[in-house]
Protein backbone atom coordinates (compact mmCIF):
# COMPACT_ATOMS: atom_id res chain seq x y z
CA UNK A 1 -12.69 -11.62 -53.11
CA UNK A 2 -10.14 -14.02 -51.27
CA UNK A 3 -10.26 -18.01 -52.18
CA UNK A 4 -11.75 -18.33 -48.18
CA UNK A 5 -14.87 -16.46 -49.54
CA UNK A 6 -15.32 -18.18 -53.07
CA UNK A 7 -15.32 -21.17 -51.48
CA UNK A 8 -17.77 -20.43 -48.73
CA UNK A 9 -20.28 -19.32 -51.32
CA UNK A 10 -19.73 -22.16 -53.43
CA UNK A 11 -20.33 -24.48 -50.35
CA UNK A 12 -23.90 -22.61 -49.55
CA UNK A 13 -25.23 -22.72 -52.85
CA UNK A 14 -24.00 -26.41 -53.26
CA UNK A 15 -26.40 -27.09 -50.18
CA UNK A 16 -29.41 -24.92 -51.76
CA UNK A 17 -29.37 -27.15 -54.79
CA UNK A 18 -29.29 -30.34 -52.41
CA UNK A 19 -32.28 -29.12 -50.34
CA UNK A 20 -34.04 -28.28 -53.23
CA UNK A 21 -33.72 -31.78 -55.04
CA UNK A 22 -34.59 -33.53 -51.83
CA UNK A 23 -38.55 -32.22 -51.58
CA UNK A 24 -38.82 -32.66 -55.19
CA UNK A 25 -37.40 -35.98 -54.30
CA UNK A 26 -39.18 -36.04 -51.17
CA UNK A 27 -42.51 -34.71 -53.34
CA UNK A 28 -42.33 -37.86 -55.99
CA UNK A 29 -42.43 -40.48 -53.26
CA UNK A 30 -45.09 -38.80 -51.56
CA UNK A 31 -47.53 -38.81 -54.45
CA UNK A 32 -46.86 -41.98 -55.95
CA UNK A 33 -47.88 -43.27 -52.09
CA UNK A 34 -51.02 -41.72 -52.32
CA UNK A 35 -52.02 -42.97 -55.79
CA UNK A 36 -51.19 -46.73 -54.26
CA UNK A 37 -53.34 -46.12 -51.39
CA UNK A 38 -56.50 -44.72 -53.20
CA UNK A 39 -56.48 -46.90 -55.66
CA UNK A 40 -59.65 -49.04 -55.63
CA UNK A 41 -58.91 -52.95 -55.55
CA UNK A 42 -62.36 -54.66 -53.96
CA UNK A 43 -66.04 -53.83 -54.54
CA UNK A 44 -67.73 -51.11 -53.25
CA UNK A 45 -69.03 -52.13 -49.43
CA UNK A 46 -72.17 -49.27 -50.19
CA UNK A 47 -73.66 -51.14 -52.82
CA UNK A 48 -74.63 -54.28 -51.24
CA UNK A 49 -73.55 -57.95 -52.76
CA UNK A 50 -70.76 -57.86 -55.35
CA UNK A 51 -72.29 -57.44 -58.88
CA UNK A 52 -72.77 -60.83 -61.07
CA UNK A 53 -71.39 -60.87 -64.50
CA UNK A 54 -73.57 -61.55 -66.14
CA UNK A 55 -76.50 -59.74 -64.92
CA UNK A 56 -76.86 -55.48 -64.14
CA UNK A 57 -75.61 -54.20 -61.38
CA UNK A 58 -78.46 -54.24 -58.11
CA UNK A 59 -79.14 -50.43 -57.34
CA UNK A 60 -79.05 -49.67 -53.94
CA UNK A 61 -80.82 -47.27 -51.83
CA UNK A 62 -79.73 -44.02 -51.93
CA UNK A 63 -78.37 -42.84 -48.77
CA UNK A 64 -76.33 -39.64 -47.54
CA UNK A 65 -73.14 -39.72 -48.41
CA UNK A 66 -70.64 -40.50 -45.68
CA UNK A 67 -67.39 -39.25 -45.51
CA UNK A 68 -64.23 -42.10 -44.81
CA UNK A 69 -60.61 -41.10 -44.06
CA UNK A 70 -58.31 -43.87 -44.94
CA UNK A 71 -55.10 -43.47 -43.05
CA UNK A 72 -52.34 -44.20 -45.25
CA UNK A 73 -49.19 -46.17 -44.86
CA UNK A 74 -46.85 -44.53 -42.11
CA UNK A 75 -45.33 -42.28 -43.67
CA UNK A 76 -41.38 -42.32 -43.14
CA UNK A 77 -39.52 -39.74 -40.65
CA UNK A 78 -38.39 -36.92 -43.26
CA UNK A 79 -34.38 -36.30 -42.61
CA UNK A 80 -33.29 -33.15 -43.86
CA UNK A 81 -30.05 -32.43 -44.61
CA UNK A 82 -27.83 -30.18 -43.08
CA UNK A 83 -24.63 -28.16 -43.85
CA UNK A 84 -21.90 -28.54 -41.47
CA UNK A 85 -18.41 -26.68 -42.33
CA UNK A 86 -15.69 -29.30 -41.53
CA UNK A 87 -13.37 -26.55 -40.46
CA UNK A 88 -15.77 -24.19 -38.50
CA UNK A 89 -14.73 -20.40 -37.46
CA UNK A 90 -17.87 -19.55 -36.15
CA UNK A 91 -20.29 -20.42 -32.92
CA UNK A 92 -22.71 -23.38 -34.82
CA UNK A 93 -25.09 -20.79 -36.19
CA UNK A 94 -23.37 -21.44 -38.99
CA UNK A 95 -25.14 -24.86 -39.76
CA UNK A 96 -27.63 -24.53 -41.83
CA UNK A 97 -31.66 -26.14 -41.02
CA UNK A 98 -34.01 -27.59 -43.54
CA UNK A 99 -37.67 -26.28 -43.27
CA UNK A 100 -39.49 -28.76 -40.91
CA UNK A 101 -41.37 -31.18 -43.20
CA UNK A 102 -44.51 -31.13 -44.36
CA UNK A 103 -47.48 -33.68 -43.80
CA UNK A 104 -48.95 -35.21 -46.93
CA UNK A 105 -53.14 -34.55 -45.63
CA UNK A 106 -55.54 -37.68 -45.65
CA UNK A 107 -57.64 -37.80 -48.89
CA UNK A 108 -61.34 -38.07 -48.49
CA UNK A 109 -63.49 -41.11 -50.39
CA UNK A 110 -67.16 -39.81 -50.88
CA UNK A 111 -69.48 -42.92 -50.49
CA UNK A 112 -72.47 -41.54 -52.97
CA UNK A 113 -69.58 -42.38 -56.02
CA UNK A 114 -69.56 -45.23 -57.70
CA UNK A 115 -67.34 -48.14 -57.97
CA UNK A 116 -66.20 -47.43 -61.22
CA UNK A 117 -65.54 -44.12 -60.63
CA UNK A 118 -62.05 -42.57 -60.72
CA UNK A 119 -60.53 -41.68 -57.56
CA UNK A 120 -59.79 -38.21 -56.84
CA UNK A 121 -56.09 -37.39 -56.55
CA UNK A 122 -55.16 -34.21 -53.88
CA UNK A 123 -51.79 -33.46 -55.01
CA UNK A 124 -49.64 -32.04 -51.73
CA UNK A 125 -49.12 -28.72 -51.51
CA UNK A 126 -45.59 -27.75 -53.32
CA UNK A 127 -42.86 -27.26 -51.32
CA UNK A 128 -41.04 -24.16 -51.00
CA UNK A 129 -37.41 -24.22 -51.27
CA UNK A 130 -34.92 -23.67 -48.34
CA UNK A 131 -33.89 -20.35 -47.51
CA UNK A 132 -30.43 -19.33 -48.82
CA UNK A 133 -27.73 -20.06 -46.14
CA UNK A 134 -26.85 -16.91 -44.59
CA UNK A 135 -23.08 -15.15 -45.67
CA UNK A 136 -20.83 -16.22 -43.43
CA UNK A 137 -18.04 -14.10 -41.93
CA UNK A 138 -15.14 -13.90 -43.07
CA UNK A 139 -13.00 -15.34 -40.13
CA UNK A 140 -10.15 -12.80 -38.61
CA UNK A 141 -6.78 -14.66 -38.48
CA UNK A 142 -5.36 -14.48 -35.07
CA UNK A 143 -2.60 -12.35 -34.39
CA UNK A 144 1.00 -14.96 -34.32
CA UNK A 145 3.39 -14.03 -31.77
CA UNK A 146 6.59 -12.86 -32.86
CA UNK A 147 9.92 -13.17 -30.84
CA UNK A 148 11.69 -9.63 -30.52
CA UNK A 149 15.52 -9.78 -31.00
CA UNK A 150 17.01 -9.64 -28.00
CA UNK A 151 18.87 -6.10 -27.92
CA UNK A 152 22.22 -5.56 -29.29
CA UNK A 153 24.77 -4.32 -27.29
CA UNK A 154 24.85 -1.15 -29.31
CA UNK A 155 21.44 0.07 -28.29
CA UNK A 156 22.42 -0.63 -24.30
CA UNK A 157 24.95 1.58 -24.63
CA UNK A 158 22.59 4.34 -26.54
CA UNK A 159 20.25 3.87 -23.65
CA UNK A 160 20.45 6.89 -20.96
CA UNK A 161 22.85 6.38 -18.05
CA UNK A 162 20.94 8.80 -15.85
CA UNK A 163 22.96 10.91 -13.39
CA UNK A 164 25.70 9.61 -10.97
CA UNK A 165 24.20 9.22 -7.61
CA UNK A 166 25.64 11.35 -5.22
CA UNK A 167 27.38 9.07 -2.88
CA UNK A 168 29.87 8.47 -6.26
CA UNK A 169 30.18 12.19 -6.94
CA UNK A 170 28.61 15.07 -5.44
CA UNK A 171 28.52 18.54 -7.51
CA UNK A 172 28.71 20.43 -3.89
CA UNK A 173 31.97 18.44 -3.43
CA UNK A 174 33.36 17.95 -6.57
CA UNK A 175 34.91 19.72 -9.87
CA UNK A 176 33.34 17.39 -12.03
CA UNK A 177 34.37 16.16 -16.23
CA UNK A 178 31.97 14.47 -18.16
CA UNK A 179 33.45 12.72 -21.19
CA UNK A 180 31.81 10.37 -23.73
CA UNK A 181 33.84 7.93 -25.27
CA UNK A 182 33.29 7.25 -29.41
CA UNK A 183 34.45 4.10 -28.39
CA UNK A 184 34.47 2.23 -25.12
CA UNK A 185 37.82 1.95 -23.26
CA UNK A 186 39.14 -1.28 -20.68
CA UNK A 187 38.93 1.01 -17.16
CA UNK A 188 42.41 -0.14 -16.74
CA UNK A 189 43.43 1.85 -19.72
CA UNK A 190 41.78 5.09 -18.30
CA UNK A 191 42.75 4.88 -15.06
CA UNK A 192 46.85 4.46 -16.47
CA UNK A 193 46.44 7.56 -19.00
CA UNK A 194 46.92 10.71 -16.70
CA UNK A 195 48.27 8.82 -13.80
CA UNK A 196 51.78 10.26 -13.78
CA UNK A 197 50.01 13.81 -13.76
CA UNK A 198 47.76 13.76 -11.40
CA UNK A 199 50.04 12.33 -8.84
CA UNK A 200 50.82 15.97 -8.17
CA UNK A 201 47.44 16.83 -7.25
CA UNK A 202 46.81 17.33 -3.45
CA UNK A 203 43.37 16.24 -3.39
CA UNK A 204 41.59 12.96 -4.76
CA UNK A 205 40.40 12.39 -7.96
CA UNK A 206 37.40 10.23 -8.10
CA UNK A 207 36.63 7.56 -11.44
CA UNK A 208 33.35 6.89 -12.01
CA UNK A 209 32.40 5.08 -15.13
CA UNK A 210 29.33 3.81 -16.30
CA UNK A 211 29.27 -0.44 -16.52
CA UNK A 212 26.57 -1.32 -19.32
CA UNK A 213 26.51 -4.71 -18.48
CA UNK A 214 25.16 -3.93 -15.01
CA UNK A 215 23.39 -0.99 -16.18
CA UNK A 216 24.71 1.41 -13.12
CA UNK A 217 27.64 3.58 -12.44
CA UNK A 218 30.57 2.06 -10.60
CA UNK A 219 33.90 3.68 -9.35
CA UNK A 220 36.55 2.53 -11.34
CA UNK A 221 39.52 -0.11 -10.30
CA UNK A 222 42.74 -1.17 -11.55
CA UNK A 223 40.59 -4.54 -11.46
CA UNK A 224 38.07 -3.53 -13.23
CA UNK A 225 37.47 -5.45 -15.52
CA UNK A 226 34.56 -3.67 -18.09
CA UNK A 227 34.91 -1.17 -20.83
CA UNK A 228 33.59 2.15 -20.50
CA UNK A 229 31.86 5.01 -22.88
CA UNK A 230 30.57 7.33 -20.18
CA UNK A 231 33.15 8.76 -18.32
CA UNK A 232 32.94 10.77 -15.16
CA UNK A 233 36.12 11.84 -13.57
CA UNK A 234 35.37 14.52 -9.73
CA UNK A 235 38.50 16.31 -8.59
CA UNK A 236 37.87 16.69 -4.71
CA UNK A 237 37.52 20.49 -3.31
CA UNK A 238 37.99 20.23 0.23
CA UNK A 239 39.77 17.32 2.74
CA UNK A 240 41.18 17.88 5.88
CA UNK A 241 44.34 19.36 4.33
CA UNK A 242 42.49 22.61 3.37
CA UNK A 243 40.68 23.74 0.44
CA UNK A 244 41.51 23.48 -3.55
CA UNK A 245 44.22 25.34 -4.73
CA UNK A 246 44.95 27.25 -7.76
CA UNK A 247 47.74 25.27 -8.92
CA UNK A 248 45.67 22.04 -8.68
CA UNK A 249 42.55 23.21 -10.73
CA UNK A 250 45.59 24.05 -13.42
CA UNK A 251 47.00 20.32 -13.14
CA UNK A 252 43.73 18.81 -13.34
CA UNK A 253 42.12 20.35 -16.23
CA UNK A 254 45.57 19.82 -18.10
CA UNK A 255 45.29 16.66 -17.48
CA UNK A 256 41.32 16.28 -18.53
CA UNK A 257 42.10 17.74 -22.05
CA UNK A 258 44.81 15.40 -22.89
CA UNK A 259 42.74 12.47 -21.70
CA UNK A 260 40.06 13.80 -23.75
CA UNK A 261 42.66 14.12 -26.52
CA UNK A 262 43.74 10.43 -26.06
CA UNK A 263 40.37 8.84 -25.80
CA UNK A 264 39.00 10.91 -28.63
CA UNK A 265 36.30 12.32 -26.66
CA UNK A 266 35.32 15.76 -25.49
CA UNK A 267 35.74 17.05 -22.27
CA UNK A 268 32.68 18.56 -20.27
CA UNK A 269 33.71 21.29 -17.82
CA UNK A 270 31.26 23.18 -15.76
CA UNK A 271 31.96 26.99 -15.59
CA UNK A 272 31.52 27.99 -12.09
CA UNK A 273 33.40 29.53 -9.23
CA UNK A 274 35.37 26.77 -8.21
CA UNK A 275 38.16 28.33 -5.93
CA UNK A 276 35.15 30.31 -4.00
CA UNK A 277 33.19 26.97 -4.11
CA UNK A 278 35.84 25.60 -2.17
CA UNK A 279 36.67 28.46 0.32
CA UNK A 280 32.65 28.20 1.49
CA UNK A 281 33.05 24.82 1.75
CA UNK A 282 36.33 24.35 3.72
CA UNK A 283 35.07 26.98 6.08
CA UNK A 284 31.89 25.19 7.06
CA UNK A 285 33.65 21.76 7.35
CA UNK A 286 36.03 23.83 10.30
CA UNK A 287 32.82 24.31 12.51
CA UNK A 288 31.75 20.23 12.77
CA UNK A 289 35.10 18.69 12.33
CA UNK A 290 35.71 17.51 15.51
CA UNK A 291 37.38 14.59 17.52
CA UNK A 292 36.16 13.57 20.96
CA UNK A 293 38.84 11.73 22.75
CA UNK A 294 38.23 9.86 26.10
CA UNK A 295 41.65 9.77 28.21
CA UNK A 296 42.07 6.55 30.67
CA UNK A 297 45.16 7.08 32.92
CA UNK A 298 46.33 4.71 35.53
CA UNK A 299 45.66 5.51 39.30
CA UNK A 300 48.73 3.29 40.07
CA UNK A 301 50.82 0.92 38.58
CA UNK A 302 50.94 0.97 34.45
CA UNK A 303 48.45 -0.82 32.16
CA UNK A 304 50.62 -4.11 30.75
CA UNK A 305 49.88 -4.87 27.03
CA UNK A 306 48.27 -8.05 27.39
CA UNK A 307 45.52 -6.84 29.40
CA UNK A 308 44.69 -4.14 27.06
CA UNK A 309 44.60 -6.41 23.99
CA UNK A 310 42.22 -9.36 26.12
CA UNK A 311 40.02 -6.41 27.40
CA UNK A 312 39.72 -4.54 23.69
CA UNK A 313 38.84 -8.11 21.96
CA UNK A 314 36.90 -8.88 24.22
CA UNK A 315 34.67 -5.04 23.35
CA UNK A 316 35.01 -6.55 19.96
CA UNK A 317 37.77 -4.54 18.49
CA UNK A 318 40.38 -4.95 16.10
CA UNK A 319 44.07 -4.35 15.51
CA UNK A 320 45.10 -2.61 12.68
CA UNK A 321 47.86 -1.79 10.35
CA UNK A 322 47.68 1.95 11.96
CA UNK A 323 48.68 0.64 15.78
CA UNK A 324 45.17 1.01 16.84
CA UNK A 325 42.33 -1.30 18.37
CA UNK A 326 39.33 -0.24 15.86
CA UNK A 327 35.28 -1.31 16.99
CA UNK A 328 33.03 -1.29 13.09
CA UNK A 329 29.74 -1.55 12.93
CA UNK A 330 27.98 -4.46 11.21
CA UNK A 331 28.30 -2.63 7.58
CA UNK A 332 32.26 -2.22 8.54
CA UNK A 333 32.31 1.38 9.40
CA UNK A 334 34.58 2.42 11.38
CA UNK A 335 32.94 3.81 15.24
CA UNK A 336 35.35 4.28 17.41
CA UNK A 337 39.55 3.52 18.12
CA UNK A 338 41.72 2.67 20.98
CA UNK A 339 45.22 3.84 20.67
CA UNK A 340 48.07 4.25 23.14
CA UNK A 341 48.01 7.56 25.28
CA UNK A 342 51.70 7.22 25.11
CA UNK A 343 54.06 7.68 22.39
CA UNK A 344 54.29 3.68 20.94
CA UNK A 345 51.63 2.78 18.99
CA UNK A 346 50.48 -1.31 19.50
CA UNK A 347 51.25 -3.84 17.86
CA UNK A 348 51.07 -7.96 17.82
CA UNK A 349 54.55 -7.71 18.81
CA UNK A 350 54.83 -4.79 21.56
CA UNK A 351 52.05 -5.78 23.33
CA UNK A 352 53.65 -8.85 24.72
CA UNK A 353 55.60 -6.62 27.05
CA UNK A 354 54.08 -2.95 26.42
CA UNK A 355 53.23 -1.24 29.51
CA UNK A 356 51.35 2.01 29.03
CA UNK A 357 50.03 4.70 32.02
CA UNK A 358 47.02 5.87 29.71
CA UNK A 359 44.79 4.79 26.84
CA UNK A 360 42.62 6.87 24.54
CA UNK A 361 38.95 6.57 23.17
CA UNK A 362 38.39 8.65 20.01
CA UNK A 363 35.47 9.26 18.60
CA UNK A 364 35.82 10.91 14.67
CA UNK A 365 32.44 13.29 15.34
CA UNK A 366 31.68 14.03 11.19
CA UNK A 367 32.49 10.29 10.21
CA UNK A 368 30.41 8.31 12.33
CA UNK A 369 26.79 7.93 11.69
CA UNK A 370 24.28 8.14 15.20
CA UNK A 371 27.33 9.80 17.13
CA UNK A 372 25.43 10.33 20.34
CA UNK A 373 24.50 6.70 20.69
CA UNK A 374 28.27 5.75 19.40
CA UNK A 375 29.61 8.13 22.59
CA UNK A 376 27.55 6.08 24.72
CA UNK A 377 28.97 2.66 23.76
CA UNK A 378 31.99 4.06 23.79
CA UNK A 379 31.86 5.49 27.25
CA UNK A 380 30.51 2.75 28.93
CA UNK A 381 33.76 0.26 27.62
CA UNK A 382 35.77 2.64 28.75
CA UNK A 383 34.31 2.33 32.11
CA UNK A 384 34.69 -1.52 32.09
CA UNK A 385 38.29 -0.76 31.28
CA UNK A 386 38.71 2.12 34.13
CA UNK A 387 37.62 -0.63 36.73
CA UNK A 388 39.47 -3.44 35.03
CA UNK A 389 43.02 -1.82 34.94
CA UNK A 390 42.11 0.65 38.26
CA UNK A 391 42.12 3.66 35.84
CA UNK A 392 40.25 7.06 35.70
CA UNK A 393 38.42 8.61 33.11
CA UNK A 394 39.62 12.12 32.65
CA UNK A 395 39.75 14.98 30.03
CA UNK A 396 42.55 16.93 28.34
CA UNK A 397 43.84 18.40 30.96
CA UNK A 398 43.56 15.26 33.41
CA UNK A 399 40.10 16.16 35.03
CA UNK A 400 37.95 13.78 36.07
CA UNK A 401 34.74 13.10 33.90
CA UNK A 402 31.62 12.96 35.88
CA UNK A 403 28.35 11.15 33.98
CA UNK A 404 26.83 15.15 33.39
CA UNK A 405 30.25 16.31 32.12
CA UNK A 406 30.08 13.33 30.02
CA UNK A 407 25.91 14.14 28.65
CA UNK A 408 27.47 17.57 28.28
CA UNK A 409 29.97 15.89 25.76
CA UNK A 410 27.38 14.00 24.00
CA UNK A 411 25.06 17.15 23.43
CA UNK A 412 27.29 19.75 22.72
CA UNK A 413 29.96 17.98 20.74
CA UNK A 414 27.94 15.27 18.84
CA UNK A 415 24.95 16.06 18.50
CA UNK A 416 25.07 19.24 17.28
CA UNK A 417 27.60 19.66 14.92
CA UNK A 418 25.72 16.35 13.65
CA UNK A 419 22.47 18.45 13.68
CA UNK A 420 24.14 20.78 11.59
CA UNK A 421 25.80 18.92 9.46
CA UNK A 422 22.34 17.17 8.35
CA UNK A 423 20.72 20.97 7.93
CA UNK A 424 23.40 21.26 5.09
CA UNK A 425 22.37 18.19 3.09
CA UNK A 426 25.84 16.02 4.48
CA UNK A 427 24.73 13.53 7.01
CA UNK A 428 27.42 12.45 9.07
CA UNK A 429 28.99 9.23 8.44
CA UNK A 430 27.53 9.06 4.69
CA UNK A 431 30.11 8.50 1.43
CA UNK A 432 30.02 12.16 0.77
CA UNK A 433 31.04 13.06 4.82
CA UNK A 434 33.83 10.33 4.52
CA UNK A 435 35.24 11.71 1.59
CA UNK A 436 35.02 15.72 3.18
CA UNK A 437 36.55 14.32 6.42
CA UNK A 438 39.45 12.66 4.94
């Protein structure tokens, strides 16, 4: 038994004993109250005058007896005691009640006694002790809060990583190494291992490395500034070059094994077809890679330079490093470009005095996401610029472009190779479609 419980019991039978002293207590009083009240202290009022001394007491006549109740003193409010635990852990049934007191009963005189005769005592009725207090529980400490560690580094990294999301590396698009590092590696470090071999390569290599502070996988920079463990590292099948050759898988894996070599890790290759993978994939990229150009030629005089640059800003486009005016979308995506139909590409400093007899719209069909409402924006500019400069809108071969040939354009060109494109799982215009188409 615990201290909690030895003292409990202690306490209850501590408050038996009291109870139980109190009505004796409580018993005493009583009686020696009664014995003041019936004792006799003046003559007898049934037998006439008060006797003489010296002569015999006068017998009265003898009548039936009559029965008096003297009501004794009051009597004072009995207080019981009670048990109250100074450091309760239960509701207050706990507290402990006396049994309600008991009445001392009136004692009868019987008139037909007399004067000298004792007076008979009723003692009260003895009074039963007080129940034993009931047991009382044994109170359940509380359950105390306790502040987890916050986790160590070395169980974040433990933690899965899941699988690279697809817009990093796609397993359609890419020969992909897995590699996890015993210990992590500054991205830096990685990225400057193999560089000298893969510079060979004809096709990109993508870095992907997993950032435990963020908790996500990130491609890696020469200012990245995080250590890695989990490695991924996609060698590009297909671009607009062609598809993956031989001599590049060779390079590549090469280079994988002596990174894994360096970094003390092992390198994950998948076994599959990888040349074939390629071929498929290169072949269906050659039925929706396509560029629709919009040709503007002059009906008269040439288009001067500073025209074209107030007219393209004012379409909200942009010159670039390349010699073209660019329009992106609000995400920075590139929709459409304006470039010279002639031979000199613009520039800050050529278009001060450039003069130019046609301009081109281009329209980059597998990079551009919602190509059939880009092709409309992009046609109706170059109307505004056809009747600023007193141009035409014409095709390859210097035809005029009617509004159906133009919805012909839209449906045929854009919006189904985009249709297609979508069937295959590559929406145009995503990170997967702007690595393909590069």
């Amino acid at each position: 038994m615990t201290e909690l419980q030895l003292g409990l019991i202690g306490l209850g039978a501590t408050a038996v004993v009291g109870v139980f002293g109190y009505n004796k207590w409580q018993e005493y009083r009583q009686r020696k109250l009664a014995q003041a009240v019936l004792k006799p202290h003046h003559a007898d009022i049934l037998l006439g005058d008060p006797p003489k001394a010296a002569a015999q007491p006068a017998v009265a006549e003898r009548s039936e007896p009559e029965i008096r109740v003297d009501t004794p003193a009051q009597v004072p409010e009995r207080i019981e005691p009670m048990f109250v635990d100074p450091h309760p852990t239960v509701p207050s049934d706990d507290m402990l009640a006396a049994p309600a007191a008991t009445e001392m009963p009136a004692m009868p005189v019987f008139a037909d006694e007399p004067a000298q005769a004792a007076p008979v005592v009723v003692d009260a009725p003895e009074m039963a002790p007080a129940p034993a207090a009931p047991p009382v529980a044994e109170p359940v400490p509380e359950p105390i809060p306790v502040a987890m560690p916050s986790e160590p580094a070395d169980d974040l990294a433990d933690a899965p990583a899941g699988e690279v999301p697809t817009e990093l590396l796609d397993p359609r698009l890419e020969f992909i190494v897995a590699m996890e590092l015993v210990e992590p590696v500054a991205a830096i470090d990685v990225l400057q291992s193999q560089r000298s071999a893969l510079a060979r390569l004809n096709k990109p290599v993508h870095w992907i490395g997993y950032n435990e502070r963020t908790r996500e996988w990130v491609r890696l920079k020469l200012d990245s500034d995080f250590k890695v463990r989990r490695l991924r590292v996609g060698l590009q099948l297909v671009n607009r070059q062609g598809p993956l050759s031989d001599g590049d898988m060779t390079i590549f894996t090469n280079a994988m094994n002596a990174l894994a070599d360096e970094l003390m890790a092992v390198a994950d290759m998948p076994s599959s077809r990888v040349l074939d993978q390629a071929a498929e994939i290169d072949q269906f990229c050659a039925a929706v890679d396509l560029e629709i150009g919009l040709n503007l030629v002059s009906r008269g005089s040439a288009f001067t330079g500073t025209k074209i640059r107030a007219l393209a800003e004012a379409a909200g486009m942009v010159l670039g490093l390349g010699g073209v005016f660019t329009r992106y979308d609000d995400s920075g995506r590139v929709l459409f470009s304006l470039l010279n139909y002639e031979s000199t590409q613009f520039s800050a400093d050529t278009l001060r005095n450039l003069t130019t007899h046609g301009l081109t719209f281009l329209l980059d069909v597998p990079r551009v996401d919602h190509g059939e409402r880009t092709f409309m924006q992009m046609t109706e500019i170059a109307k505004r610029f056809a009747d600023t400069l007193n141009g035409a809108l014409v095709d390859d071969n210097r035809q005029p472009l009617s509004d159906s040939q133009l919805d012909h354009i839209r449906r045929e060109f854009i919006g189904k190779p985009q249709a297609t494109m979508a069937s295959y799982g590559l929406i145009a215009g995503s990170p997967q479609a702007l690595r393909l188409f590069s």
